[in-house]
PDB file of N, CA and C in Angstrom:
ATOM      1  N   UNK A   1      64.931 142.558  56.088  1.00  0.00           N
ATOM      2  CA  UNK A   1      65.419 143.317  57.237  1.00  0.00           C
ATOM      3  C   UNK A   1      65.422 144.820  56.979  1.00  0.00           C
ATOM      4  N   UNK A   2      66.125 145.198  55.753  1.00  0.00           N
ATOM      5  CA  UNK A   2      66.006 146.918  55.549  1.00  0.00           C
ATOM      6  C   UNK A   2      64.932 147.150  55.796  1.00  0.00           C
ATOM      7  N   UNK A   3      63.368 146.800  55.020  1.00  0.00           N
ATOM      8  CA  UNK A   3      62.125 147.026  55.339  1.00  0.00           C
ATOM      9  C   UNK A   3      61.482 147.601  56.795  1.00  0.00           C
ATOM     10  N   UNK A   4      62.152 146.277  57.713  1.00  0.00           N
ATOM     11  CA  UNK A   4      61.525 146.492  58.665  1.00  0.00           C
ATOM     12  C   UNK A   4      62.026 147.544  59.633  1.00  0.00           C
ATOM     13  N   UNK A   5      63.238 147.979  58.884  1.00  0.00           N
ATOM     14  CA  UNK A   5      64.258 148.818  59.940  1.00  0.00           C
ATOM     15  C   UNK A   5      63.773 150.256  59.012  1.00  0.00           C
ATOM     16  N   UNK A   6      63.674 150.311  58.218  1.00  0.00           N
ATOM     17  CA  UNK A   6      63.026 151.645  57.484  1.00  0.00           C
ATOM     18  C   UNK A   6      61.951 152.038  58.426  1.00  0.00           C
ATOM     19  N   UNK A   7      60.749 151.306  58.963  1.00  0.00           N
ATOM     20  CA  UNK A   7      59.996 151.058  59.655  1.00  0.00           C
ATOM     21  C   UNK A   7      59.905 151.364  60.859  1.00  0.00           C
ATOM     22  N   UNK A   8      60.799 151.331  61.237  1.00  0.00           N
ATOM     23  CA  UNK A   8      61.245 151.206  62.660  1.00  0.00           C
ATOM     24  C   UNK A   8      61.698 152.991  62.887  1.00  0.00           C
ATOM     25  N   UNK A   9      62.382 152.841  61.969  1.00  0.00           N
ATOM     26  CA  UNK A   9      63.282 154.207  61.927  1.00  0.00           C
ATOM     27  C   UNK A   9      62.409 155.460  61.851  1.00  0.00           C
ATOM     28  N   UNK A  10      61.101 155.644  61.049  1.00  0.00           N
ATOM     29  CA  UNK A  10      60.554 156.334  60.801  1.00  0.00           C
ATOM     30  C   UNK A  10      59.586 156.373  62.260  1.00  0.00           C
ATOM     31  N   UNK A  11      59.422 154.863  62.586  1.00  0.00           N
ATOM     32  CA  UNK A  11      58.281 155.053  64.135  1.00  0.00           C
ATOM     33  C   UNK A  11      59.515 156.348  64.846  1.00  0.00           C
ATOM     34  N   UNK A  12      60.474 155.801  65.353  1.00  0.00           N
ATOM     35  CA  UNK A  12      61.510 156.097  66.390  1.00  0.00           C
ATOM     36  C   UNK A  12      61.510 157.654  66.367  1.00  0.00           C
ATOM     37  N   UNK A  13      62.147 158.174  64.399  1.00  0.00           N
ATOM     38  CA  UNK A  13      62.393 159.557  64.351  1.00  0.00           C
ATOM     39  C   UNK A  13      61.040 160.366  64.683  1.00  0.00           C
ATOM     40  N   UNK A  14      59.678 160.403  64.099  1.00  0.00           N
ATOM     41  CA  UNK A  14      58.489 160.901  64.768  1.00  0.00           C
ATOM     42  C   UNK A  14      58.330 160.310  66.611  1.00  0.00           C
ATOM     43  N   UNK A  15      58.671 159.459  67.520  1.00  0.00           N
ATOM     44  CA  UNK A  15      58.877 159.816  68.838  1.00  0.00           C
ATOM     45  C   UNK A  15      60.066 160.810  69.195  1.00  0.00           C
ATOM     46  N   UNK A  16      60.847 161.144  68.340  1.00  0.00           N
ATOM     47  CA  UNK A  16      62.192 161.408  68.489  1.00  0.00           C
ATOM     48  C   UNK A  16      62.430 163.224  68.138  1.00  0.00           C
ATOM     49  N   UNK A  17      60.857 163.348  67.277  1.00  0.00           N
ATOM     50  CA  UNK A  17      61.147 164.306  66.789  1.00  0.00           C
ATOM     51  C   UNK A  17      61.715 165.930  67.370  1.00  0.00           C
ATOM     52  N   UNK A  18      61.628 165.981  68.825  1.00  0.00           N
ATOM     53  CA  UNK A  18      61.926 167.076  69.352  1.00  0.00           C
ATOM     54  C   UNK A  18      62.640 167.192  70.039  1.00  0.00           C
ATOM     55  N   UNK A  19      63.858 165.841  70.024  1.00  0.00           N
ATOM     56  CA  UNK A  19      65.072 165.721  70.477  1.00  0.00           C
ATOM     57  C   UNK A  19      65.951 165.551  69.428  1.00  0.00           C
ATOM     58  N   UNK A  20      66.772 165.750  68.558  1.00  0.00           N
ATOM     59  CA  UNK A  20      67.627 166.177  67.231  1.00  0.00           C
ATOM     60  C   UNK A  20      68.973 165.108  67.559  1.00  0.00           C
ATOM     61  N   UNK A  21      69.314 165.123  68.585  1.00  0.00           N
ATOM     62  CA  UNK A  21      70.372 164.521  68.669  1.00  0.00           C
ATOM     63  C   UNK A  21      70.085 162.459  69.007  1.00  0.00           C
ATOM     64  N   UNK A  22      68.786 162.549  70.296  1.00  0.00           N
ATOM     65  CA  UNK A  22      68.146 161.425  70.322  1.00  0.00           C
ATOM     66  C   UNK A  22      67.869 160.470  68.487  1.00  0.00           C
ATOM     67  N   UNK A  23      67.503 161.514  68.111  1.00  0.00           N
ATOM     68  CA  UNK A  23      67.245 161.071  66.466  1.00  0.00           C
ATOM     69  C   UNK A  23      68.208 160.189  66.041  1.00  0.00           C
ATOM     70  N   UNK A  24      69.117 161.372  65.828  1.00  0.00           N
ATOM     71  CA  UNK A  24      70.497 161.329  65.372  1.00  0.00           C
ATOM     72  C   UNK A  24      71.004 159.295  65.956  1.00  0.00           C
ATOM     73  N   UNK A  25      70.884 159.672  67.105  1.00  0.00           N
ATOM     74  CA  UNK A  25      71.563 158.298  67.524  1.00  0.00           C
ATOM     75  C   UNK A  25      70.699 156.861  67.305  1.00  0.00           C
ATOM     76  N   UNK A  26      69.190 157.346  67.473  1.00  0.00           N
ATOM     77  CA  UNK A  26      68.589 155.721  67.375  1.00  0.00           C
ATOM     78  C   UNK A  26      68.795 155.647  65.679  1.00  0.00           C
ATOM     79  N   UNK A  27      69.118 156.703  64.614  1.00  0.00           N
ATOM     80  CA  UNK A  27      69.207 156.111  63.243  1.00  0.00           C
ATOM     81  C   UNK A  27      70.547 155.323  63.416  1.00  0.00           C
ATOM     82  N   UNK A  28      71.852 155.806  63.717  1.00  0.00           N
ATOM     83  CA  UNK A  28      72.351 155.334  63.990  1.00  0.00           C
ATOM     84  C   UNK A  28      73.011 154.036  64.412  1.00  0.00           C
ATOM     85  N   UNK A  29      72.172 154.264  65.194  1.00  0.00           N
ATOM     86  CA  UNK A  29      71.959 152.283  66.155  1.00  0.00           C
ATOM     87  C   UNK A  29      70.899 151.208  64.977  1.00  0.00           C
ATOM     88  N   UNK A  30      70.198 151.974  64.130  1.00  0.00           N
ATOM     89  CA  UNK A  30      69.257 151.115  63.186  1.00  0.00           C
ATOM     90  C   UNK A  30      70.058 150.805  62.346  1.00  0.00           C
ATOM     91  N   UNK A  31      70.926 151.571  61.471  1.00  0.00           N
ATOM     92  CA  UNK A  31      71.841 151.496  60.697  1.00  0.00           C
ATOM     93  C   UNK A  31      72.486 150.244  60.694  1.00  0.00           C
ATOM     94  N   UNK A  32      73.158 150.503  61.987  1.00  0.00           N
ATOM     95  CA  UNK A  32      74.695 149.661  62.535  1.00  0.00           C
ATOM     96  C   UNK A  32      73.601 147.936  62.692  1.00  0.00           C
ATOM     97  N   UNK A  33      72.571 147.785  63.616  1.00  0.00           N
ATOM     98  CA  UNK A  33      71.729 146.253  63.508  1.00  0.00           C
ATOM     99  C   UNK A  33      71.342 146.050  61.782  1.00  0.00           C
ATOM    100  N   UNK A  34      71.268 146.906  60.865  1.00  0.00           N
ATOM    101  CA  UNK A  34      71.421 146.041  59.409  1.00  0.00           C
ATOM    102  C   UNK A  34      72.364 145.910  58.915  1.00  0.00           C
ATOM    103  N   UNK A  35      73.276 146.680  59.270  1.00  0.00           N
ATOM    104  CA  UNK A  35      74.812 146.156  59.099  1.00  0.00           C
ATOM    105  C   UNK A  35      75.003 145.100  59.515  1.00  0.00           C
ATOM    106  N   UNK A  36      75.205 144.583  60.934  1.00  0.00           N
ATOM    107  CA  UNK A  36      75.695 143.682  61.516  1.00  0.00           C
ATOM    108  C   UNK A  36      74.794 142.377  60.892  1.00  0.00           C
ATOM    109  N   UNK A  37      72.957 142.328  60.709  1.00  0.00           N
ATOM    110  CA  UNK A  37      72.745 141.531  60.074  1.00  0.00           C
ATOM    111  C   UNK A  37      72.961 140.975  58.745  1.00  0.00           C
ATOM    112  N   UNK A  38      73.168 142.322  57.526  1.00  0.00           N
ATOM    113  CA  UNK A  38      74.098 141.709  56.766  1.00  0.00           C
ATOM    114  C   UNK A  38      75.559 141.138  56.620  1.00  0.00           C
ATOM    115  N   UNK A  39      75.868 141.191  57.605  1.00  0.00           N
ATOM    116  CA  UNK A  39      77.311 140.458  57.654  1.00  0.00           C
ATOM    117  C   UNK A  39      77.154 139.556  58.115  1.00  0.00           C
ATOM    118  N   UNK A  40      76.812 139.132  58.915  1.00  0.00           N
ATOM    119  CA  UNK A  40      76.446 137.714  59.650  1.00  0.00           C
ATOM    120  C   UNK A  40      76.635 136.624  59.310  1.00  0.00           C
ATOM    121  N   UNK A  41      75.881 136.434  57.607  1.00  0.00           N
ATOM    122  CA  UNK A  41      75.971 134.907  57.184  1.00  0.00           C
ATOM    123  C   UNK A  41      77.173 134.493  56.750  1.00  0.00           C
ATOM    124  N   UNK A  42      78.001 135.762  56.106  1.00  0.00           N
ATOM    125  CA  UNK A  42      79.639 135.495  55.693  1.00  0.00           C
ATOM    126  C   UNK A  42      80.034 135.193  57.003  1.00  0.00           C
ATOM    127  N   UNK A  43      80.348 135.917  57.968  1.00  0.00           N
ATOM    128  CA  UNK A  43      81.288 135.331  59.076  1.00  0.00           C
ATOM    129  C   UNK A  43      80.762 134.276  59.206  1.00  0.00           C
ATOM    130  N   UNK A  44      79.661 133.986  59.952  1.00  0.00           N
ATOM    131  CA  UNK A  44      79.649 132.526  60.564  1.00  0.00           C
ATOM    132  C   UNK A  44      79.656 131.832  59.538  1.00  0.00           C
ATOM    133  N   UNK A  45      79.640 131.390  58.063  1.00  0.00           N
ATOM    134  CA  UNK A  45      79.718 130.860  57.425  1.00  0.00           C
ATOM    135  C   UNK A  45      81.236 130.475  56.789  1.00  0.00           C
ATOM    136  N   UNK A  46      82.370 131.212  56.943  1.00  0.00           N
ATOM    137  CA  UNK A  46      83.400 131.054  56.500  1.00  0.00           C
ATOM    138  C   UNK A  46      84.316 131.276  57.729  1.00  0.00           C
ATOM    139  N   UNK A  47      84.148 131.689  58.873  1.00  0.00           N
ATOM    140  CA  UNK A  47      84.983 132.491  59.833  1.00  0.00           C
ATOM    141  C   UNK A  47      86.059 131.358  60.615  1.00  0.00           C
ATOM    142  N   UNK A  48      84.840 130.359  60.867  1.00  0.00           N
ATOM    143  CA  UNK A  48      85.189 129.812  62.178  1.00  0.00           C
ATOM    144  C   UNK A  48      84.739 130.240  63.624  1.00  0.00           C
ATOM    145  N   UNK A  49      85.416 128.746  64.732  1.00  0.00           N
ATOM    146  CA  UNK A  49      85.340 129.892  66.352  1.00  0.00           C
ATOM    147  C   UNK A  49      86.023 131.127  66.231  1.00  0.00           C
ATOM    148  N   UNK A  50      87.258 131.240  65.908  1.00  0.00           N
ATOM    149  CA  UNK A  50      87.552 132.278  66.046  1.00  0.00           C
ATOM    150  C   UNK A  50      87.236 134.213  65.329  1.00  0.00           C
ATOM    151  N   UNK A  51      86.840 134.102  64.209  1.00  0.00           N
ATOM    152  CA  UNK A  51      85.485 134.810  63.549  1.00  0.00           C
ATOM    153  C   UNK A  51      84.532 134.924  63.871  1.00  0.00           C
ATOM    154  N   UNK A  52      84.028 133.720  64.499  1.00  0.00           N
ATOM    155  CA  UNK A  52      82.288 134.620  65.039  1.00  0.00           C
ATOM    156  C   UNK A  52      83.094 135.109  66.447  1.00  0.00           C
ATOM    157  N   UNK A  53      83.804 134.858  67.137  1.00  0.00           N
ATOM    158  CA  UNK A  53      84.488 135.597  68.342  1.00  0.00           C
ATOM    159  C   UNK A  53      84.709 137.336  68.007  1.00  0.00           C
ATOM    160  N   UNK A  54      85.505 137.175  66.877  1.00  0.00           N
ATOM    161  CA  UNK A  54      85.840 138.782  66.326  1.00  0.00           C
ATOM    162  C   UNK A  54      84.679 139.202  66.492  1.00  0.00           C
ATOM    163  N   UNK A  55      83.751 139.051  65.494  1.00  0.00           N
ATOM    164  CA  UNK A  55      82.409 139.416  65.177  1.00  0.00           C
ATOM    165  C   UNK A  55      81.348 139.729  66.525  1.00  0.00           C
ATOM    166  N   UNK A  56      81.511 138.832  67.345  1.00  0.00           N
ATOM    167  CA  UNK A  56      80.725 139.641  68.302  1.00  0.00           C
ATOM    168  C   UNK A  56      81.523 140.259  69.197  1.00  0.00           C
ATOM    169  N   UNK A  57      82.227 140.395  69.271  1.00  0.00           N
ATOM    170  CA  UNK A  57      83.640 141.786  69.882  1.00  0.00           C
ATOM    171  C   UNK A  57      83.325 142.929  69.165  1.00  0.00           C
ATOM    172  N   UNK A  58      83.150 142.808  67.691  1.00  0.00           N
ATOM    173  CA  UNK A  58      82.657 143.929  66.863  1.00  0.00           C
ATOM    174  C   UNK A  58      81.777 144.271  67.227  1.00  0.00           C
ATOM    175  N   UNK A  59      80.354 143.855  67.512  1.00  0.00           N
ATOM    176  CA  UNK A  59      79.302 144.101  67.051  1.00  0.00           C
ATOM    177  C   UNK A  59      79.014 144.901  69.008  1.00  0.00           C
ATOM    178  N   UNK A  60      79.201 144.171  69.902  1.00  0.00           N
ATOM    179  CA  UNK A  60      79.460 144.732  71.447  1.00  0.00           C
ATOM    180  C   UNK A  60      79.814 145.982  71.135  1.00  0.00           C
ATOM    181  N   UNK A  61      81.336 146.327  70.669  1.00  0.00           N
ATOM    182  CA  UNK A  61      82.018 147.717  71.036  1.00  0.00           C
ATOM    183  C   UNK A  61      81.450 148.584  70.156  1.00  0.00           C
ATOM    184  N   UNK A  62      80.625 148.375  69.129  1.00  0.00           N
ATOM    185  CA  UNK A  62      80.027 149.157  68.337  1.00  0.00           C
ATOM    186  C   UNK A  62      78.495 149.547  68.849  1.00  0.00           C
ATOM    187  N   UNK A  63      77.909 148.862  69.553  1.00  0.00           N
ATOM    188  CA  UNK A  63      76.695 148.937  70.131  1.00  0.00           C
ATOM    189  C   UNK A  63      76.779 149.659  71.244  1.00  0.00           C
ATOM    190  N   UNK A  64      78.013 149.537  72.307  1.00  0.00           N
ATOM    191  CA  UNK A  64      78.659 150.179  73.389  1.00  0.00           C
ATOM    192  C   UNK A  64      78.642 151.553  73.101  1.00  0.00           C
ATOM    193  N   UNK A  65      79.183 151.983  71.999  1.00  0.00           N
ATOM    194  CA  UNK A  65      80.318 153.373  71.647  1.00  0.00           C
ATOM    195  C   UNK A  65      78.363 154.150  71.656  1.00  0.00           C
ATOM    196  N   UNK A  66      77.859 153.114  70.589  1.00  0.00           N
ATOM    197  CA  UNK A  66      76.235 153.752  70.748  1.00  0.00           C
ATOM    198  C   UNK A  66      75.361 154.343  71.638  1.00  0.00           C
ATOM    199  N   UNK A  67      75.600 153.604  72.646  1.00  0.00           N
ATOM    200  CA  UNK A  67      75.391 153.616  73.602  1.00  0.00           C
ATOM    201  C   UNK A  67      75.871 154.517  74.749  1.00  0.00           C
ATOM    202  N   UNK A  68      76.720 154.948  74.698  1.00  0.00           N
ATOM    203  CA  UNK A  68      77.454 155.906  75.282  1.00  0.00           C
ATOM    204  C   UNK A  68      77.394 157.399  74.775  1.00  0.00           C
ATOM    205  N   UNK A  69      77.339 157.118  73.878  1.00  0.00           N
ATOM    206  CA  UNK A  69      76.746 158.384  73.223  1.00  0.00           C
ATOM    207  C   UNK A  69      75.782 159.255  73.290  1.00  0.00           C
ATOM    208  N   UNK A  70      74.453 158.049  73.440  1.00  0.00           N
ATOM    209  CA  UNK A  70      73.425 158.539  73.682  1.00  0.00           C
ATOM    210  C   UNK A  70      73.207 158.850  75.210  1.00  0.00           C
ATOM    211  N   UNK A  71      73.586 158.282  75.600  1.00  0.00           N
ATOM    212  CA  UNK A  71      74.074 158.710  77.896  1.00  0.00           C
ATOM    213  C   UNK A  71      72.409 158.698  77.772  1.00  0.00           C
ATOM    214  N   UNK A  72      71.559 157.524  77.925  1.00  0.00           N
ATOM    215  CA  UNK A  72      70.352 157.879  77.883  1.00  0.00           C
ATOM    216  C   UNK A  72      69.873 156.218  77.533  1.00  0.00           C
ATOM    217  N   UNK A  73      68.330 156.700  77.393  1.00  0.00           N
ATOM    218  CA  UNK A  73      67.738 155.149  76.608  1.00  0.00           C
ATOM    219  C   UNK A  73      67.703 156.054  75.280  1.00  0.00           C
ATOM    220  N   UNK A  74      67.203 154.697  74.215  1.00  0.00           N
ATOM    221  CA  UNK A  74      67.375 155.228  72.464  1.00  0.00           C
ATOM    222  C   UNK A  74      65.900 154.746  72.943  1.00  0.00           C
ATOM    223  N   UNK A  75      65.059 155.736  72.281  1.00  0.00           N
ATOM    224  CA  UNK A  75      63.704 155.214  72.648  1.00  0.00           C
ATOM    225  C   UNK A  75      63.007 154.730  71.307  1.00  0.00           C
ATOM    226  N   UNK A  76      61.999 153.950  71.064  1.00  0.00           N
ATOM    227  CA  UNK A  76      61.234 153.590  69.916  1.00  0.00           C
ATOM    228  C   UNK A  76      62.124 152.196  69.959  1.00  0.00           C
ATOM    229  N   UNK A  77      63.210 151.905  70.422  1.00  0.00           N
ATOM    230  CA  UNK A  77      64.126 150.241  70.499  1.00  0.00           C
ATOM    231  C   UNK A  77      63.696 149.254  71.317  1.00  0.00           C
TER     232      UNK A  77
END
């Protein structure tokens, strides 16, 4: 997954390059989806219903806040 998000990140920041803040946010948002995929197998693996519930409450309001931020599309996503 890092690989492909290294990948990704580098397409995004060269479309991105002459907006600084656009940048700023799709690394951001790349960041936070290898986060959330490395966590993944612990929660659902030990959590329960009520853990993967947290977990995607987490992963929503964190994608949201992203999202709001950028008041826009994150382009290269």
């Amino acid at each position: 997954m890092p690989g492909k998000a290294s990948k990704r990140l580098l397409k995004c920041l060269k479309a991105t390059a002459k907006d600084e803040k656009a940048a700023e946010l799709t690394h951001a948002l790349l960041v936070t989806r290898v986060e959330i995929e490395a966590l993944k197998p612990l929660v659902f693996n030990t959590a329960g219903k009520a853990g993967r519930a947290r977990y995607n409450k987490v992963v929503r309001d964190r994608l949201n806040k992203l999202a709001e931020e950028a008041k826009g599309p994150l382009v290269g996503l």
